[in-house]
ModelCIF file with pLDDT and N, C-alpha, C, O atoms, coordinates in Angstrom:
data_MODEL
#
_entry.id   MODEL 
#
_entity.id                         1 
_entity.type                       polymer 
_entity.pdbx_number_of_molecules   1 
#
_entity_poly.entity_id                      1 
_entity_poly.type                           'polypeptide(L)' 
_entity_poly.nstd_linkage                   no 
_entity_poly.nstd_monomer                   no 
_entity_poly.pdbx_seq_one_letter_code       
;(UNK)(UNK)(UNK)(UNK)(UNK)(UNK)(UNK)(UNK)(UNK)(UNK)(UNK)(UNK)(UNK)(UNK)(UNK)(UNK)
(UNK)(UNK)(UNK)(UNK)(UNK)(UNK)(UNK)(UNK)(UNK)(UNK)(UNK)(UNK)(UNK)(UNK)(UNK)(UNK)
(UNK)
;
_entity_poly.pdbx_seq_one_letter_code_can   XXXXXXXXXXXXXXXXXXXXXXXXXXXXXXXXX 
_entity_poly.pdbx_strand_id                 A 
#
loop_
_entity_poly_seq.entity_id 
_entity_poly_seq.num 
_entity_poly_seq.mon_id 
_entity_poly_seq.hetero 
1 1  UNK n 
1 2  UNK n 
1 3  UNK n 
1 4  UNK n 
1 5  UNK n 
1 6  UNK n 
1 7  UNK n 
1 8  UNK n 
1 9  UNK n 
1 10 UNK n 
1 11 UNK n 
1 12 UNK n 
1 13 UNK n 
1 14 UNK n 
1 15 UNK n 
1 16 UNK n 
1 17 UNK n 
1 18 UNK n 
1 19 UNK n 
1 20 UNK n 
1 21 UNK n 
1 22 UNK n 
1 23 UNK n 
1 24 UNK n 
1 25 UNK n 
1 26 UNK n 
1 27 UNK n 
1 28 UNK n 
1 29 UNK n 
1 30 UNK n 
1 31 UNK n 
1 32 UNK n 
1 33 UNK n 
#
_struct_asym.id          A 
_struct_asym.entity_id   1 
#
loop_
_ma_qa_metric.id 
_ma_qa_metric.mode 
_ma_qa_metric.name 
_ma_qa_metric.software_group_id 
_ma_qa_metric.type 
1 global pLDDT . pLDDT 
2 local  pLDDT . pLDDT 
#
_ma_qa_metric_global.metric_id      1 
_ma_qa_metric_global.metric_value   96.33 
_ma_qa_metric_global.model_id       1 
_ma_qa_metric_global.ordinal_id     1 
#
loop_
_ma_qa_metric_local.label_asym_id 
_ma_qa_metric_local.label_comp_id 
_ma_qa_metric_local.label_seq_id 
_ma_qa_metric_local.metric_id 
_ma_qa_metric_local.metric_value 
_ma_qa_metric_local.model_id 
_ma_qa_metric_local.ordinal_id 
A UNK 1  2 98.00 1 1  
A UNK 2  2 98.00 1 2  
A UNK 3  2 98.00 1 3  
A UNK 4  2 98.00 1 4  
A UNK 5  2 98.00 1 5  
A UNK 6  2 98.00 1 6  
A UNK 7  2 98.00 1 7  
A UNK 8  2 98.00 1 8  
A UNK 9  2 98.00 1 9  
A UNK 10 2 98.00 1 10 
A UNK 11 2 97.00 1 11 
A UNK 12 2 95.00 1 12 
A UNK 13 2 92.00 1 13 
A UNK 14 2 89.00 1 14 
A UNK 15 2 88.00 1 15 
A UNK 16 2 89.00 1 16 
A UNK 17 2 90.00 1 17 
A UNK 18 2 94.00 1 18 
A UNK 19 2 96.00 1 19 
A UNK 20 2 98.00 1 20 
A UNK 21 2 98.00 1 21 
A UNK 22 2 98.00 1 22 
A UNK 23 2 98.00 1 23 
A UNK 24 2 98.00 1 24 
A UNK 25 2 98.00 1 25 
A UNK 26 2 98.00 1 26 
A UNK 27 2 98.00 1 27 
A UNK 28 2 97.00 1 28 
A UNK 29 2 96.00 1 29 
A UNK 30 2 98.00 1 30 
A UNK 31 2 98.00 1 31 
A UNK 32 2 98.00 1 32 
A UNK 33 2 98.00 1 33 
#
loop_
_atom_site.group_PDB 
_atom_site.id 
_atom_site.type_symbol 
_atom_site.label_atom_id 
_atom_site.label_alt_id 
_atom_site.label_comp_id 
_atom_site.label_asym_id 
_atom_site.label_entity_id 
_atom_site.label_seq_id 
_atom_site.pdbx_PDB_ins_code 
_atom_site.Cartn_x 
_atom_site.Cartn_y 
_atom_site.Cartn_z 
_atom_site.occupancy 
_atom_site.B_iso_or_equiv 
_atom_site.pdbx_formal_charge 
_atom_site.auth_seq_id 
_atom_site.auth_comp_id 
_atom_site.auth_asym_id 
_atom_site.auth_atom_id 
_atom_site.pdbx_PDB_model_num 
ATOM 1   N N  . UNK A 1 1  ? 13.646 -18.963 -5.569  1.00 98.00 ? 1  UNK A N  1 
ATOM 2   C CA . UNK A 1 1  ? 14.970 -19.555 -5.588  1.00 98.00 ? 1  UNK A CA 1 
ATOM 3   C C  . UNK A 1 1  ? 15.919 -18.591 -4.866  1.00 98.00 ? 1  UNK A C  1 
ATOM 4   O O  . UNK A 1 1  ? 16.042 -17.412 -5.198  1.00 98.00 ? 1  UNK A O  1 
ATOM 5   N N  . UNK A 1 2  ? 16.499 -19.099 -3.984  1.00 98.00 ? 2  UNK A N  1 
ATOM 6   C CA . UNK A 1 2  ? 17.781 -18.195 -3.395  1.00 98.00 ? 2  UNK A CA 1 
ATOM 7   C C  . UNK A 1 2  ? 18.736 -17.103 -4.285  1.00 98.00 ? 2  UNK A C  1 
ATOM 8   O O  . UNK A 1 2  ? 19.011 -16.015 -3.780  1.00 98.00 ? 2  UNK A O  1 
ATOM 9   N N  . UNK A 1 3  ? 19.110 -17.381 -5.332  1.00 98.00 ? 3  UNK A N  1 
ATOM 10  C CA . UNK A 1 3  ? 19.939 -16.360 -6.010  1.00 98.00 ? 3  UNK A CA 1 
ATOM 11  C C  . UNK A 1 3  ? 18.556 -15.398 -6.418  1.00 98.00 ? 3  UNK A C  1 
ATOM 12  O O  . UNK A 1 3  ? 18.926 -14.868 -7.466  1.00 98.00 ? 3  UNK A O  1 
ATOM 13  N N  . UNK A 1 4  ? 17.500 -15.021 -6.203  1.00 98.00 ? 4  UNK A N  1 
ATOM 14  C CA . UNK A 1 4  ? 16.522 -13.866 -6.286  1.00 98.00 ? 4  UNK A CA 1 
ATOM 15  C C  . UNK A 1 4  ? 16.326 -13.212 -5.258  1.00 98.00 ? 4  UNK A C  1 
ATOM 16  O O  . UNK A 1 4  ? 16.467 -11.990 -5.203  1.00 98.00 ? 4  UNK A O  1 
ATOM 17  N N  . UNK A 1 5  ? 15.950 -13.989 -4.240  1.00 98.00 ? 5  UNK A N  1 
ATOM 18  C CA . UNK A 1 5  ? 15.280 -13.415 -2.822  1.00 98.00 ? 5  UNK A CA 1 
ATOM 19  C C  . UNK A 1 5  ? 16.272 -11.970 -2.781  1.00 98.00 ? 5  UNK A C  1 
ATOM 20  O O  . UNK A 1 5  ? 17.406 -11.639 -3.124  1.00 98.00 ? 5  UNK A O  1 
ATOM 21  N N  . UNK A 1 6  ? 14.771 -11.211 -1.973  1.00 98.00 ? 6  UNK A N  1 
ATOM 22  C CA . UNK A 1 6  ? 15.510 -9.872  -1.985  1.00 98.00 ? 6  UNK A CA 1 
ATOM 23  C C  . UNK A 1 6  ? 15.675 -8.780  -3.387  1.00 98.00 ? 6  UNK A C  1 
ATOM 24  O O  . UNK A 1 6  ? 15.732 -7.553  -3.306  1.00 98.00 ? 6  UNK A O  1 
ATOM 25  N N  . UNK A 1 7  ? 15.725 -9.513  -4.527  1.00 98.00 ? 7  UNK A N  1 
ATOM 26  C CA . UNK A 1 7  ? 15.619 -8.615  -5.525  1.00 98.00 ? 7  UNK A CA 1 
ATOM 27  C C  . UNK A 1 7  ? 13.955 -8.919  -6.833  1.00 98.00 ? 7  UNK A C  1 
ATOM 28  O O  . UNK A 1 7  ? 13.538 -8.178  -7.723  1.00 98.00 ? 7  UNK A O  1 
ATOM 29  N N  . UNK A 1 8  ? 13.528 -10.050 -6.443  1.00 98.00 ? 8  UNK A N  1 
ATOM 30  C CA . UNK A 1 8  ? 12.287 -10.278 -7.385  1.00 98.00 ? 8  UNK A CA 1 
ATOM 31  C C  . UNK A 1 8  ? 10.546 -10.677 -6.671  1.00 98.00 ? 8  UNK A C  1 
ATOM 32  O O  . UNK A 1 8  ? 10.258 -11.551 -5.853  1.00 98.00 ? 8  UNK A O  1 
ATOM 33  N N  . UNK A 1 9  ? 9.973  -10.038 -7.102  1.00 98.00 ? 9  UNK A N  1 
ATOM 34  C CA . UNK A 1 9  ? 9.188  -10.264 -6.075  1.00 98.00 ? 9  UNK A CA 1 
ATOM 35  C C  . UNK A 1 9  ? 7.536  -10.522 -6.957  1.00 98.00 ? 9  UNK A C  1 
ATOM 36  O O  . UNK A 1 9  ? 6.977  -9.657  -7.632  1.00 98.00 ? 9  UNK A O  1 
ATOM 37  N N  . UNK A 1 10 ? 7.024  -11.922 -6.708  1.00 98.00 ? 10 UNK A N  1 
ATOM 38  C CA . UNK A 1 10 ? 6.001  -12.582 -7.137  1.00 98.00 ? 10 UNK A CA 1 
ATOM 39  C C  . UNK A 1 10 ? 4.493  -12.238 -7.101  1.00 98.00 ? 10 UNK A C  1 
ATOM 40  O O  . UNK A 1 10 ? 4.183  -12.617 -5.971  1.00 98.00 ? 10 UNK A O  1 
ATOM 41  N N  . UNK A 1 11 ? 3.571  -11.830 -7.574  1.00 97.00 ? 11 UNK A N  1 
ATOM 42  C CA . UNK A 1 11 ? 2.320  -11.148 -7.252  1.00 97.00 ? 11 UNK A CA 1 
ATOM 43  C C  . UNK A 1 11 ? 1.477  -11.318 -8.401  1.00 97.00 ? 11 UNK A C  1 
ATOM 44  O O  . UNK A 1 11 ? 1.813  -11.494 -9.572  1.00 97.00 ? 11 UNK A O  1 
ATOM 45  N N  . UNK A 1 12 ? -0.063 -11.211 -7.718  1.00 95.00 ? 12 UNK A N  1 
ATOM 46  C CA . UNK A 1 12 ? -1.116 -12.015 -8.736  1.00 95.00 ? 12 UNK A CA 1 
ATOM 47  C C  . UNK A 1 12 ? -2.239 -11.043 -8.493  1.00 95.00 ? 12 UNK A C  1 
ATOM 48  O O  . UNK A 1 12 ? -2.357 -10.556 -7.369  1.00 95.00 ? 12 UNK A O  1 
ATOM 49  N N  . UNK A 1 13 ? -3.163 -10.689 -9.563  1.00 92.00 ? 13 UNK A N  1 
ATOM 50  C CA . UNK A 1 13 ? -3.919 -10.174 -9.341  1.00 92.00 ? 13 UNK A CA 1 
ATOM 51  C C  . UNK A 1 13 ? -5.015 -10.915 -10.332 1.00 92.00 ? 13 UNK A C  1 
ATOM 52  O O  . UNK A 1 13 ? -5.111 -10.822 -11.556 1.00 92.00 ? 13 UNK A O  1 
ATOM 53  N N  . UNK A 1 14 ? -5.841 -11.714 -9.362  1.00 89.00 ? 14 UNK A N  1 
ATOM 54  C CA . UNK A 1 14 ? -7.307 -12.409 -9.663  1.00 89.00 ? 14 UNK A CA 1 
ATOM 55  C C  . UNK A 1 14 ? -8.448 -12.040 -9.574  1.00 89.00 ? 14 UNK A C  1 
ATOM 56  O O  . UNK A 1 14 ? -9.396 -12.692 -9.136  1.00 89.00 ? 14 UNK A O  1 
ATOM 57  N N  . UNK A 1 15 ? -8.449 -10.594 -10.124 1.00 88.00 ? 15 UNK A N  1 
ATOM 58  C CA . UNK A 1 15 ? -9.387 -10.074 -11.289 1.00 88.00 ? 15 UNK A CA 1 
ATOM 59  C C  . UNK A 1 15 ? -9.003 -9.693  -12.117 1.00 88.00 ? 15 UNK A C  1 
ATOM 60  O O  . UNK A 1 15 ? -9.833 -9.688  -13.026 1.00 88.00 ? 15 UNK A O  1 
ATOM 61  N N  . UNK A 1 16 ? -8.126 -9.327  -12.365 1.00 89.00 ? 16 UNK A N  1 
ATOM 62  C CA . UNK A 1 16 ? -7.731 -9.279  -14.161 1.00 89.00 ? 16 UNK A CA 1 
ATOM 63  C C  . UNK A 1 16 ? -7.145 -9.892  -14.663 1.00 89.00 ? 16 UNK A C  1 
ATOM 64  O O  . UNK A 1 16 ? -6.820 -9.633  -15.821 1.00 89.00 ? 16 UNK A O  1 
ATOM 65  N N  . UNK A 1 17 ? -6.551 -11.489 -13.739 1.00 90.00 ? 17 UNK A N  1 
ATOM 66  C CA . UNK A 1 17 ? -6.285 -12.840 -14.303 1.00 90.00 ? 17 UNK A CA 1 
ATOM 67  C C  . UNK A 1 17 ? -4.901 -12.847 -14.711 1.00 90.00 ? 17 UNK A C  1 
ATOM 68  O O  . UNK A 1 17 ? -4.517 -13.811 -15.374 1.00 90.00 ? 17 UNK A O  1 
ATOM 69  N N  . UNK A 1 18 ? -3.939 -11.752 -14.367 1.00 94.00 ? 18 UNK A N  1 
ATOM 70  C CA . UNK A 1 18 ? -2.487 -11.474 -14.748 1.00 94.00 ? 18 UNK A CA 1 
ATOM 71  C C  . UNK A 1 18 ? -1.931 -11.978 -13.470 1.00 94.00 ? 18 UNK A C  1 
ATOM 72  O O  . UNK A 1 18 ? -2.511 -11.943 -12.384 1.00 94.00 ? 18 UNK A O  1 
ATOM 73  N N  . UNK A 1 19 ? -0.679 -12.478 -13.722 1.00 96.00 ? 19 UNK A N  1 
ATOM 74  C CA . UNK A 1 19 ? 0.461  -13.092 -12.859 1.00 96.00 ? 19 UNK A CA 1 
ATOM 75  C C  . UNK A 1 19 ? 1.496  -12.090 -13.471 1.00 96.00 ? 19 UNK A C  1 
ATOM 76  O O  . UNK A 1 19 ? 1.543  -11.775 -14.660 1.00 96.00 ? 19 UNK A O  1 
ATOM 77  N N  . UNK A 1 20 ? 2.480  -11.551 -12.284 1.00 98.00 ? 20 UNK A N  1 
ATOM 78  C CA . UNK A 1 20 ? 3.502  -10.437 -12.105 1.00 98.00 ? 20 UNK A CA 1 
ATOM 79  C C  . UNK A 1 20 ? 4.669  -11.382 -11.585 1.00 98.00 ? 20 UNK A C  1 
ATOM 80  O O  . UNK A 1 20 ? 4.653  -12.183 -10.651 1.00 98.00 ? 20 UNK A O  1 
ATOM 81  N N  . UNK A 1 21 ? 5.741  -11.028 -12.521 1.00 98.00 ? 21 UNK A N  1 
ATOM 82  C CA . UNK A 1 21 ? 7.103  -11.079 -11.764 1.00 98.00 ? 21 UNK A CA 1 
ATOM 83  C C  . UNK A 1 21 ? 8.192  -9.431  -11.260 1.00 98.00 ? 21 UNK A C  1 
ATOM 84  O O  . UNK A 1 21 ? 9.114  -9.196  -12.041 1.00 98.00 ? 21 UNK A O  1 
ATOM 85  N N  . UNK A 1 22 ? 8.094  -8.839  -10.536 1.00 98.00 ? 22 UNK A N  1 
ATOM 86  C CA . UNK A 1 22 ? 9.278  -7.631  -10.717 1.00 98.00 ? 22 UNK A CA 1 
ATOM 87  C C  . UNK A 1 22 ? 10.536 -7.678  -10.393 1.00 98.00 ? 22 UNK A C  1 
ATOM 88  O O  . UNK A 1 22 ? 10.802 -7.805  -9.198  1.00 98.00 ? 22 UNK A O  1 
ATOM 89  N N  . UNK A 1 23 ? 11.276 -7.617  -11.063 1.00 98.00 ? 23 UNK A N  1 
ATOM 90  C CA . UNK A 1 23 ? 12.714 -8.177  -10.617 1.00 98.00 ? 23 UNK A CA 1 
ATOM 91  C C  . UNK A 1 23 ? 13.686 -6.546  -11.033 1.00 98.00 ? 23 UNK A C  1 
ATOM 92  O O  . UNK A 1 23 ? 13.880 -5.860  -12.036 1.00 98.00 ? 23 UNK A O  1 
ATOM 93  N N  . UNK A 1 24 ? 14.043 -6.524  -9.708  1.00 98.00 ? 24 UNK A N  1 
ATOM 94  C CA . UNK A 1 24 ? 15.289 -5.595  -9.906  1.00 98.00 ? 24 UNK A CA 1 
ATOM 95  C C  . UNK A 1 24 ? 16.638 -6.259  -9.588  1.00 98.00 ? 24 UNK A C  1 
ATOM 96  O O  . UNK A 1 24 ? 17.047 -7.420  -9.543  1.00 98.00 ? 24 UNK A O  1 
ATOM 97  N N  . UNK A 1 25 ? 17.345 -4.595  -9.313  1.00 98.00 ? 25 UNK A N  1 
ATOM 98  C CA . UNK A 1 25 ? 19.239 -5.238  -9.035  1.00 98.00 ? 25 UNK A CA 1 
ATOM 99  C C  . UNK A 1 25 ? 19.505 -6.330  -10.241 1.00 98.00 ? 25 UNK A C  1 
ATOM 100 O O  . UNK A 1 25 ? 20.084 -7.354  -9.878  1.00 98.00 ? 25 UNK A O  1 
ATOM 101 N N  . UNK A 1 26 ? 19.233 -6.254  -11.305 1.00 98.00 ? 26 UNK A N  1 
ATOM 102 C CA . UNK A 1 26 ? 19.723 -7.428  -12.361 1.00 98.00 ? 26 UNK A CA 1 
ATOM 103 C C  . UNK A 1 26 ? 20.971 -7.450  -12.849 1.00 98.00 ? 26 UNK A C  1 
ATOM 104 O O  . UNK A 1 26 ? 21.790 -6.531  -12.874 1.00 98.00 ? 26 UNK A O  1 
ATOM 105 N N  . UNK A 1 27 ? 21.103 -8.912  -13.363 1.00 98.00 ? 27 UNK A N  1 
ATOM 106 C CA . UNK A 1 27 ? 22.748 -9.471  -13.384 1.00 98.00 ? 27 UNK A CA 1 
ATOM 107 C C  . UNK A 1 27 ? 22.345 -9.953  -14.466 1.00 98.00 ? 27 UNK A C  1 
ATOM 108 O O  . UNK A 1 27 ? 21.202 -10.211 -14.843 1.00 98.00 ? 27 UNK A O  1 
ATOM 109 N N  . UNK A 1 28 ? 24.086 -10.156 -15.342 1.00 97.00 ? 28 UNK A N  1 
ATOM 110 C CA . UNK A 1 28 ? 23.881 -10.934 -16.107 1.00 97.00 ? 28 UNK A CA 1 
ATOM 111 C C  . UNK A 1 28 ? 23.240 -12.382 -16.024 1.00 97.00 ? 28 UNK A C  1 
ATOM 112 O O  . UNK A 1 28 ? 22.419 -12.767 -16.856 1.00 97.00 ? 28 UNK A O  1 
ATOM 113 N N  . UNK A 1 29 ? 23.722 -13.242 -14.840 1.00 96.00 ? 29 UNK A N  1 
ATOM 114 C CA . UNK A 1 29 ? 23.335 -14.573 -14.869 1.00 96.00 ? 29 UNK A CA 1 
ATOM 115 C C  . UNK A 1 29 ? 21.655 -14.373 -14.692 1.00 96.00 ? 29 UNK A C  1 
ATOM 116 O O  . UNK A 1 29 ? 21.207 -15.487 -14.420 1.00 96.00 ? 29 UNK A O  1 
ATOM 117 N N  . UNK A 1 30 ? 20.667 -13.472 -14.740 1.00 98.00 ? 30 UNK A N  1 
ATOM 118 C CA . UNK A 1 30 ? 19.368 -13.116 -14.419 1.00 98.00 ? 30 UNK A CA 1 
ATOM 119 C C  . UNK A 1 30 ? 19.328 -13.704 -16.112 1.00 98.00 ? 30 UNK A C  1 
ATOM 120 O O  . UNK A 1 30 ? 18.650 -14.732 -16.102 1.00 98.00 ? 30 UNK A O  1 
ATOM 121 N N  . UNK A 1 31 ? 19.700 -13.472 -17.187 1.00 98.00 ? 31 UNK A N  1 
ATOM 122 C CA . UNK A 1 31 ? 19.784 -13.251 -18.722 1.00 98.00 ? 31 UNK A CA 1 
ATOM 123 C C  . UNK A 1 31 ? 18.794 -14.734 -18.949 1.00 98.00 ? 31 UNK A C  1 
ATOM 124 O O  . UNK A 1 31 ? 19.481 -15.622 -18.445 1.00 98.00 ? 31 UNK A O  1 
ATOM 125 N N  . UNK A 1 32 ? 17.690 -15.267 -19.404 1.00 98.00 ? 32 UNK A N  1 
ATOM 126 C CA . UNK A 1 32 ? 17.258 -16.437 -19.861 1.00 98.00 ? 32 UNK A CA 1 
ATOM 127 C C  . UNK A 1 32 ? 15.762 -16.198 -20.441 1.00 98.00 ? 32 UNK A C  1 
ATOM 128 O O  . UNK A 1 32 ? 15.516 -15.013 -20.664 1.00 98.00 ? 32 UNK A O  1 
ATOM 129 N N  . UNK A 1 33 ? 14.936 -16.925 -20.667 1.00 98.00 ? 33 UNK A N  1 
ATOM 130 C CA . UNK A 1 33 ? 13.832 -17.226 -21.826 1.00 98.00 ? 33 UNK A CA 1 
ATOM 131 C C  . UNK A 1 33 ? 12.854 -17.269 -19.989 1.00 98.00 ? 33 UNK A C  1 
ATOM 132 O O  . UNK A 1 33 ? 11.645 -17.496 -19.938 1.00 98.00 ? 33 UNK A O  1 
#
């Protein structure tokens, strides 16, 4: 989504079956479930 690009960045690693989000530069409106 546009209000991320540049600060969160998506990555998978399929051998140990985990999905990664890393998100820096955080804001309040980042704040949710």
């Amino acid at each position: 989504v546009d209000s991320v690009k540049g600060r969160f960045t998506i990555s998978r690693d399929n051998i140990e079956n985990t999905l990664f989000l890393e998100m820096n530069s955080l804001k309040p409106e980042d704040t949710a479930v």
